[in-house]
C-alpha atoms as a PDB file:
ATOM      1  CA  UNK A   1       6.725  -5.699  -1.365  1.00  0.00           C
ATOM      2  CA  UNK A   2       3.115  -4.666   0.315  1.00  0.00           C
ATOM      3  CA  UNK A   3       2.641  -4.930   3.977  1.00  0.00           C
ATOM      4  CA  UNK A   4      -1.271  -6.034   4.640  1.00  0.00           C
ATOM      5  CA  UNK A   5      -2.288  -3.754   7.298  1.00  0.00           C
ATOM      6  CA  UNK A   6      -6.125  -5.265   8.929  1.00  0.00           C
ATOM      7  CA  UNK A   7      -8.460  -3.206  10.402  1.00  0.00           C
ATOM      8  CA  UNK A   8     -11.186  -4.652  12.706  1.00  0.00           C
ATOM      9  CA  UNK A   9     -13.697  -3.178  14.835  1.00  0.00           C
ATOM     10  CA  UNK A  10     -13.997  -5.765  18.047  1.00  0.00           C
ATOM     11  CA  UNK A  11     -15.759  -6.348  21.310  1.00  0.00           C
ATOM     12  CA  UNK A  12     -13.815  -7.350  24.174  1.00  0.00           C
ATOM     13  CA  UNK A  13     -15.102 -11.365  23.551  1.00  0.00           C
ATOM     14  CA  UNK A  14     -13.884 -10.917  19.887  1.00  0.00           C
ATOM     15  CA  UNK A  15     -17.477 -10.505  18.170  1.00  0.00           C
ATOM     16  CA  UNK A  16     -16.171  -8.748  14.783  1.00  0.00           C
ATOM     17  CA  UNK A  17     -19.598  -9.017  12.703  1.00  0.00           C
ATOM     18  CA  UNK A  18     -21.946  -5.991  11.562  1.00  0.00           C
ATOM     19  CA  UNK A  19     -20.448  -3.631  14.358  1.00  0.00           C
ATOM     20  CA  UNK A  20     -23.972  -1.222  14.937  1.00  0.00           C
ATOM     21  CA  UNK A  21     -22.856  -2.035  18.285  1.00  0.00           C
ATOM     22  CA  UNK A  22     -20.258   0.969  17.657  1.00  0.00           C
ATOM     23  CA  UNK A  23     -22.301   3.435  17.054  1.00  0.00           C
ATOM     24  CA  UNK A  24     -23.137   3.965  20.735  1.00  0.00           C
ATOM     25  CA  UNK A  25     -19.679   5.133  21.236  1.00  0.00           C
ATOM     26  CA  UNK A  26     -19.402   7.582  18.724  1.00  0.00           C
ATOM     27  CA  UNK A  27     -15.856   8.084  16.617  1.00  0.00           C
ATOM     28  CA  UNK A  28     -13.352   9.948  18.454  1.00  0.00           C
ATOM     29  CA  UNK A  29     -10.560  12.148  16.350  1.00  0.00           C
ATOM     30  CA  UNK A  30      -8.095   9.798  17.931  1.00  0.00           C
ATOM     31  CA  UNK A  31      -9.947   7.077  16.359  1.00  0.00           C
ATOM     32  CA  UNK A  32      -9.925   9.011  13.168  1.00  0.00           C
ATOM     33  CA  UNK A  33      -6.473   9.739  13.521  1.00  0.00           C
ATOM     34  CA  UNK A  34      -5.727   6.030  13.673  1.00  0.00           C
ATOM     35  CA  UNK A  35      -7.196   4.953  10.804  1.00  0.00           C
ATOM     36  CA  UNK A  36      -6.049   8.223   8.765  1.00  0.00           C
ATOM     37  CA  UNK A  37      -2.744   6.565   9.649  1.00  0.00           C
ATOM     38  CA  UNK A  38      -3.230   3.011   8.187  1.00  0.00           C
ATOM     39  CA  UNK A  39      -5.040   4.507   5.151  1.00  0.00           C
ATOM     40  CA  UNK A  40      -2.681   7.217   4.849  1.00  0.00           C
ATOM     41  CA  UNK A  41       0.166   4.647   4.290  1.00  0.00           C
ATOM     42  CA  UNK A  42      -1.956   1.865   2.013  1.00  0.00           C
ATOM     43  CA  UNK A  43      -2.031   1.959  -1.528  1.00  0.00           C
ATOM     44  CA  UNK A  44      -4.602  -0.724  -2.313  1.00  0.00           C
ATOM     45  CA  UNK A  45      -7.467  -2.108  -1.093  1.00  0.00           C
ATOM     46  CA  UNK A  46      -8.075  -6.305  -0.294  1.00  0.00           C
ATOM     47  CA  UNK A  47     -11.336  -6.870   0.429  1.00  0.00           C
ATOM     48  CA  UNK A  48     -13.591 -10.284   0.460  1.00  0.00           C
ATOM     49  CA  UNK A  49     -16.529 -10.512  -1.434  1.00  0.00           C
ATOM     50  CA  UNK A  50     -19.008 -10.161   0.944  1.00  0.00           C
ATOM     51  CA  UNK A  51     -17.284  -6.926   2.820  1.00  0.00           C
ATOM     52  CA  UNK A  52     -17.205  -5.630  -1.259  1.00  0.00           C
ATOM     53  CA  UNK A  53     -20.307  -5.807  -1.773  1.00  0.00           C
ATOM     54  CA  UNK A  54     -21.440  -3.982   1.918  1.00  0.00           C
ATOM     55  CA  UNK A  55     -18.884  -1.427   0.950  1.00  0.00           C
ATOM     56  CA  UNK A  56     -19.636  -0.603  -2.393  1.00  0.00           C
ATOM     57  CA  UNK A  57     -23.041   0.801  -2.148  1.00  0.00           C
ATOM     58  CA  UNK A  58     -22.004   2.451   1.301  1.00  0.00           C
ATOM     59  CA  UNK A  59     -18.764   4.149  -0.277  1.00  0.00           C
ATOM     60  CA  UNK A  60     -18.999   4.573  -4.143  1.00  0.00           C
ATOM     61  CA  UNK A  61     -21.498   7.246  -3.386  1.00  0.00           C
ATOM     62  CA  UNK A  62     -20.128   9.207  -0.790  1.00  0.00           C
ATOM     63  CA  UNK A  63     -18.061  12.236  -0.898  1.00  0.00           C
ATOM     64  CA  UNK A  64     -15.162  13.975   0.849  1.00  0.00           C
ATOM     65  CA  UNK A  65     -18.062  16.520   2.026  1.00  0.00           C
ATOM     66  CA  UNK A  66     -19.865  13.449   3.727  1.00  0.00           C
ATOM     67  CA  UNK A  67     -16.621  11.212   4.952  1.00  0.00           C
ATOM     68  CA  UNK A  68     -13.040  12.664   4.825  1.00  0.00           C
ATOM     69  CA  UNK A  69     -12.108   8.711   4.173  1.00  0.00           C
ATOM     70  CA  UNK A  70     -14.322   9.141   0.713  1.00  0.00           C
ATOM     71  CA  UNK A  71     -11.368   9.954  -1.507  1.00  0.00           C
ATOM     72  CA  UNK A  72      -9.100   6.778  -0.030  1.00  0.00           C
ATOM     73  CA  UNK A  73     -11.793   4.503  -0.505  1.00  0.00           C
ATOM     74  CA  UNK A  74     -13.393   5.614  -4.047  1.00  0.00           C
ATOM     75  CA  UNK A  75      -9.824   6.372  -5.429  1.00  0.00           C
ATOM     76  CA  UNK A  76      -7.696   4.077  -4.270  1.00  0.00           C
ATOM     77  CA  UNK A  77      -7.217   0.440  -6.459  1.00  0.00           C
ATOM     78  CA  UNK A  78      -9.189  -2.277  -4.581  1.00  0.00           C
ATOM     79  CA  UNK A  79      -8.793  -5.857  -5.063  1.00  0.00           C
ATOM     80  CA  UNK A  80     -11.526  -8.626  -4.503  1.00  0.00           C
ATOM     81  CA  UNK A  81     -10.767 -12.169  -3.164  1.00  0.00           C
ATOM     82  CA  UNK A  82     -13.690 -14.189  -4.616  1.00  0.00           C
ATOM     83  CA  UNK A  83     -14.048 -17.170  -6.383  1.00  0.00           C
ATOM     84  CA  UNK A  84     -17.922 -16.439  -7.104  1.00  0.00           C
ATOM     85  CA  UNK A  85     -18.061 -12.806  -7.757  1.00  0.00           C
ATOM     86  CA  UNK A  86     -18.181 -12.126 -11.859  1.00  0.00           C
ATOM     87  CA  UNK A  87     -18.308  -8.251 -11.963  1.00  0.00           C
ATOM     88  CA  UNK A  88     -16.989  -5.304  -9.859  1.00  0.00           C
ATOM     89  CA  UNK A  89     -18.332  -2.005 -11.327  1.00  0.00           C
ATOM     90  CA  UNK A  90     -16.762  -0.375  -8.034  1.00  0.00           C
ATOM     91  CA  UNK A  91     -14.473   2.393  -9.588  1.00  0.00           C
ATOM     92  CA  UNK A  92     -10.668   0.401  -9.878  1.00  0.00           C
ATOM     93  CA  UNK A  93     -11.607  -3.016  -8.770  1.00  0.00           C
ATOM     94  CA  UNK A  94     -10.161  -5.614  -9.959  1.00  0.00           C
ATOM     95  CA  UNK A  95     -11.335  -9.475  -8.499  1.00  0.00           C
ATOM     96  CA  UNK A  96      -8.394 -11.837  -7.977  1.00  0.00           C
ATOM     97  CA  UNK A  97     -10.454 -15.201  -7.852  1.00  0.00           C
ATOM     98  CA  UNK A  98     -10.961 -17.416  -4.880  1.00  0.00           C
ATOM     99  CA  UNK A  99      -8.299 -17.722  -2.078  1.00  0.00           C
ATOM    100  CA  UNK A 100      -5.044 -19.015  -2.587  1.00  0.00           C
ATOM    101  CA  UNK A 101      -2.080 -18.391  -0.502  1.00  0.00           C
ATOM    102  CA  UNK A 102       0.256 -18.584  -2.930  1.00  0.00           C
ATOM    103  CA  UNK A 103      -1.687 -16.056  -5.109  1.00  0.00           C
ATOM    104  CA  UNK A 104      -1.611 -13.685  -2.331  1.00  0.00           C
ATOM    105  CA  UNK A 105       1.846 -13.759  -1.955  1.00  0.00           C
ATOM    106  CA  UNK A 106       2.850 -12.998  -5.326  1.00  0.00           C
ATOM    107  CA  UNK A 107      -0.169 -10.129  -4.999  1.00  0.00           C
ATOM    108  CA  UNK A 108       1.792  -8.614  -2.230  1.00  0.00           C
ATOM    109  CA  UNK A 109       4.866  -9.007  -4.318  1.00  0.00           C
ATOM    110  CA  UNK A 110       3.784  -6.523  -6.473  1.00  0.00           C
ATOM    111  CA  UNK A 111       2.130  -3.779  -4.678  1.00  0.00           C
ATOM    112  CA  UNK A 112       4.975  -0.933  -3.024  1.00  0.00           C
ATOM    113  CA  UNK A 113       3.379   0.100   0.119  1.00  0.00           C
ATOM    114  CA  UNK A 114       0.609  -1.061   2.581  1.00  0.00           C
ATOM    115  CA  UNK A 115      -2.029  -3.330   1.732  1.00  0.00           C
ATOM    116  CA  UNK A 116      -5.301  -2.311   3.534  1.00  0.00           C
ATOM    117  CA  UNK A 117      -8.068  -4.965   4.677  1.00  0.00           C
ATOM    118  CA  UNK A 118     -11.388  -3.730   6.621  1.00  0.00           C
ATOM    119  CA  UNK A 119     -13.929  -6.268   7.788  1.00  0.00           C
ATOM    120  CA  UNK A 120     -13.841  -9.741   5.634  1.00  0.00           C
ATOM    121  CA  UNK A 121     -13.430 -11.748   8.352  1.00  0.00           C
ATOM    122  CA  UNK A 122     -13.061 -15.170   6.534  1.00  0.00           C
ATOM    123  CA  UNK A 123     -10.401 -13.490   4.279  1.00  0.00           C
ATOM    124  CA  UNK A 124      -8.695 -12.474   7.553  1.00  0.00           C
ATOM    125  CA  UNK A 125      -8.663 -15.527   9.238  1.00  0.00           C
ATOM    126  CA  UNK A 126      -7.700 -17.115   6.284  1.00  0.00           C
ATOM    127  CA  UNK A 127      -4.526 -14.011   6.147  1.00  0.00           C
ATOM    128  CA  UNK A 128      -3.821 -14.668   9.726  1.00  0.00           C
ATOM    129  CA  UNK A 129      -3.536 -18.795   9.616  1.00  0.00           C
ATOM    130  CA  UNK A 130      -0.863 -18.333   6.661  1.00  0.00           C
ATOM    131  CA  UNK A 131       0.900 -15.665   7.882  1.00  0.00           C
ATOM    132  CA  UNK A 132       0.191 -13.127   5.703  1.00  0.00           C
ATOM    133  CA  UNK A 133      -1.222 -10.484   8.132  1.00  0.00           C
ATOM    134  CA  UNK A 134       1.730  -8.144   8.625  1.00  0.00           C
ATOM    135  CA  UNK A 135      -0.510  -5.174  10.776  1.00  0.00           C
ATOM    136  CA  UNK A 136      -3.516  -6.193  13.162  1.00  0.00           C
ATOM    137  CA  UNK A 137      -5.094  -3.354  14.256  1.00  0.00           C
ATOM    138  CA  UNK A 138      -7.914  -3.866  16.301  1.00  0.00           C
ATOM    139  CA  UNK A 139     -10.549  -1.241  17.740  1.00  0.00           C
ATOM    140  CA  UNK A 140     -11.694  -3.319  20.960  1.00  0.00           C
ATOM    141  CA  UNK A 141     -14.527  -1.777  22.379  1.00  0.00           C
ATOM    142  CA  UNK A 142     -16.009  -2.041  25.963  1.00  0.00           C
ATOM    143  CA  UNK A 143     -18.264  -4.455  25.117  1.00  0.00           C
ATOM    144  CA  UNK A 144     -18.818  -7.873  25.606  1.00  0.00           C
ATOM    145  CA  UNK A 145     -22.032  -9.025  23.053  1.00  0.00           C
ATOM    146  CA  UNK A 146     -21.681 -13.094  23.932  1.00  0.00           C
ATOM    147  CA  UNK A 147     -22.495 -13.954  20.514  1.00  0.00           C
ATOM    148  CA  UNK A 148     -21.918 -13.128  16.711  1.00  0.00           C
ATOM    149  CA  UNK A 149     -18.821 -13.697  14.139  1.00  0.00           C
ATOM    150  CA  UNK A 150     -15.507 -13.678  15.834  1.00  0.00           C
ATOM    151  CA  UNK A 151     -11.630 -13.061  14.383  1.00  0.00           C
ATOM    152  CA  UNK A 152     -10.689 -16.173  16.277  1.00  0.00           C
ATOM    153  CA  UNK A 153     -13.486 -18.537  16.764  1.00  0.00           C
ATOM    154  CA  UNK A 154     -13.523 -21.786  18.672  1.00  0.00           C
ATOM    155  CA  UNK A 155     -11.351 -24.535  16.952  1.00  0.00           C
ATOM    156  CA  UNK A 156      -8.865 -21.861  15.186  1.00  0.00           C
ATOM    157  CA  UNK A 157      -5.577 -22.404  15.080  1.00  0.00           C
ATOM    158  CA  UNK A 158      -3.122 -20.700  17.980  1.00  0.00           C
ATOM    159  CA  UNK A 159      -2.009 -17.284  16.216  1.00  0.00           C
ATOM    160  CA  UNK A 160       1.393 -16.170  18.202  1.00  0.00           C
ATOM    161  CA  UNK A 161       1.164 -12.741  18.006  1.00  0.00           C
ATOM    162  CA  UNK A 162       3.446  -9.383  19.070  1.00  0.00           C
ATOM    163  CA  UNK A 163       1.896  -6.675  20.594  1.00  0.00           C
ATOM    164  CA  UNK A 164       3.456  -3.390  18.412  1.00  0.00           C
ATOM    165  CA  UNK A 165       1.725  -0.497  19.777  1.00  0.00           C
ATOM    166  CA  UNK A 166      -1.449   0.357  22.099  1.00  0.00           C
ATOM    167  CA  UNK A 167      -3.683   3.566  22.681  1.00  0.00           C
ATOM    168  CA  UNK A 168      -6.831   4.140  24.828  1.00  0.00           C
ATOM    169  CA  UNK A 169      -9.090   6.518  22.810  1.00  0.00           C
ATOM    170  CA  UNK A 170     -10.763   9.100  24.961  1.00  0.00           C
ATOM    171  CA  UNK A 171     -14.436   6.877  24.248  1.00  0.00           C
ATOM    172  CA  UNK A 172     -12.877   3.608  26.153  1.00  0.00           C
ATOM    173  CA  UNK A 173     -11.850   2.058  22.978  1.00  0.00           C
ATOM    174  CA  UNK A 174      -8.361   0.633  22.615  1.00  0.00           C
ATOM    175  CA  UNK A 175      -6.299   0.679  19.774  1.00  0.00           C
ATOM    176  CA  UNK A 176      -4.228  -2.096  19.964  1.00  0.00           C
ATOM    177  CA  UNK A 177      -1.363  -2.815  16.923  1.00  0.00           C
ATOM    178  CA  UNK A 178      -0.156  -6.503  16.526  1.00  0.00           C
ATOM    179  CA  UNK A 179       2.411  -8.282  14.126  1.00  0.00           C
ATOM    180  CA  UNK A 180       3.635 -11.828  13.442  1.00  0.00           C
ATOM    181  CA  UNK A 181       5.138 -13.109  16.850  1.00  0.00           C
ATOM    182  CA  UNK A 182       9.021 -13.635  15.677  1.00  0.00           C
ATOM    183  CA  UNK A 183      11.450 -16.374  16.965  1.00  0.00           C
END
């Protein structure tokens, strides 16, 4: 059975949409490190539609030379949760139709290995309220922006969560690992 591992870059307020506001803050090799670990241990892809079809341009292209994440990304099988999307030329993509709990469980049935989700917020949420997220790692950095898309935005439902594991990265941003609150 998979495990799906998410990977968000935050603010402190939670903002999780079209993160430029990284860039100011560079990418650390601890932060490279950390998600060399997540990838390193997945062995498919989920991704929403919209988050697809940023990535696909921004990825399909790129090689090891450019990004040592290249090969995970362009090699690795990805999987598409869209009930709109027809096509996805993206080298091993495969679209699973529109969101469905159920279907996601049988999904994670039948991968061996760790499930990795970047971005796709609405797919997240969506993971998180059925209790499908198994890894939340979040990259919270030292900002606060007061607006924009956020993982947990007013009226979601209370998410119990366990902290698993934390890290300050030697920018300021944290690392912090959470899984299903138990009992």
């Amino acid at each position: 059975m998979g495990t799906i591992k998410v990977h968000e870059f935050t603010t402190v307020d939670g903002v999780i949409g079209a993160p430029m506001w990284t860039v100011g803050y560079g990418f650390t090799e601890g932060m490279n490190s950390a998600l060399r670990a997540i990838t390193g241990s997945s062995t498919a892809i989920l991704l929403g539609r919209t988050t697809y079809e940023m990535f696909y341009p921004a990825w399909s292209k790129r090689t090891v030379e450019e990004d040592p994440g290249a090969p995970f990304f362009n090699e690795t099988p990805k999987y598409v949760v869209s009930g709109t999307l027809e096509s996805a030329p993206w080298n091993n993509s495969t679209i699973l139709g529109g969101y469905d709990p159920e279907m996601i469980r049988t999904f994670k049935d039948g991968i061996d290995g760790g499930i990795y989700v970047s971005g796709s917020g609405t797919l997240v949420r969506a993971l998180l309220a059925d209790g499908l997220v198994d890894e939340l790692h979040l990259l919270v950095y030292p900002v606060a922006l007061g607006t924009g898309p956020r993982l947990f935005p007013e009226g979601a439902p209370q998410t119990p969560l366990k902290l698993l594991d934390s890290k300050a990265m030697e920018n300021g941003v944290l690392h912090v690992t959470y899984g299903p609150a138990t009992g």
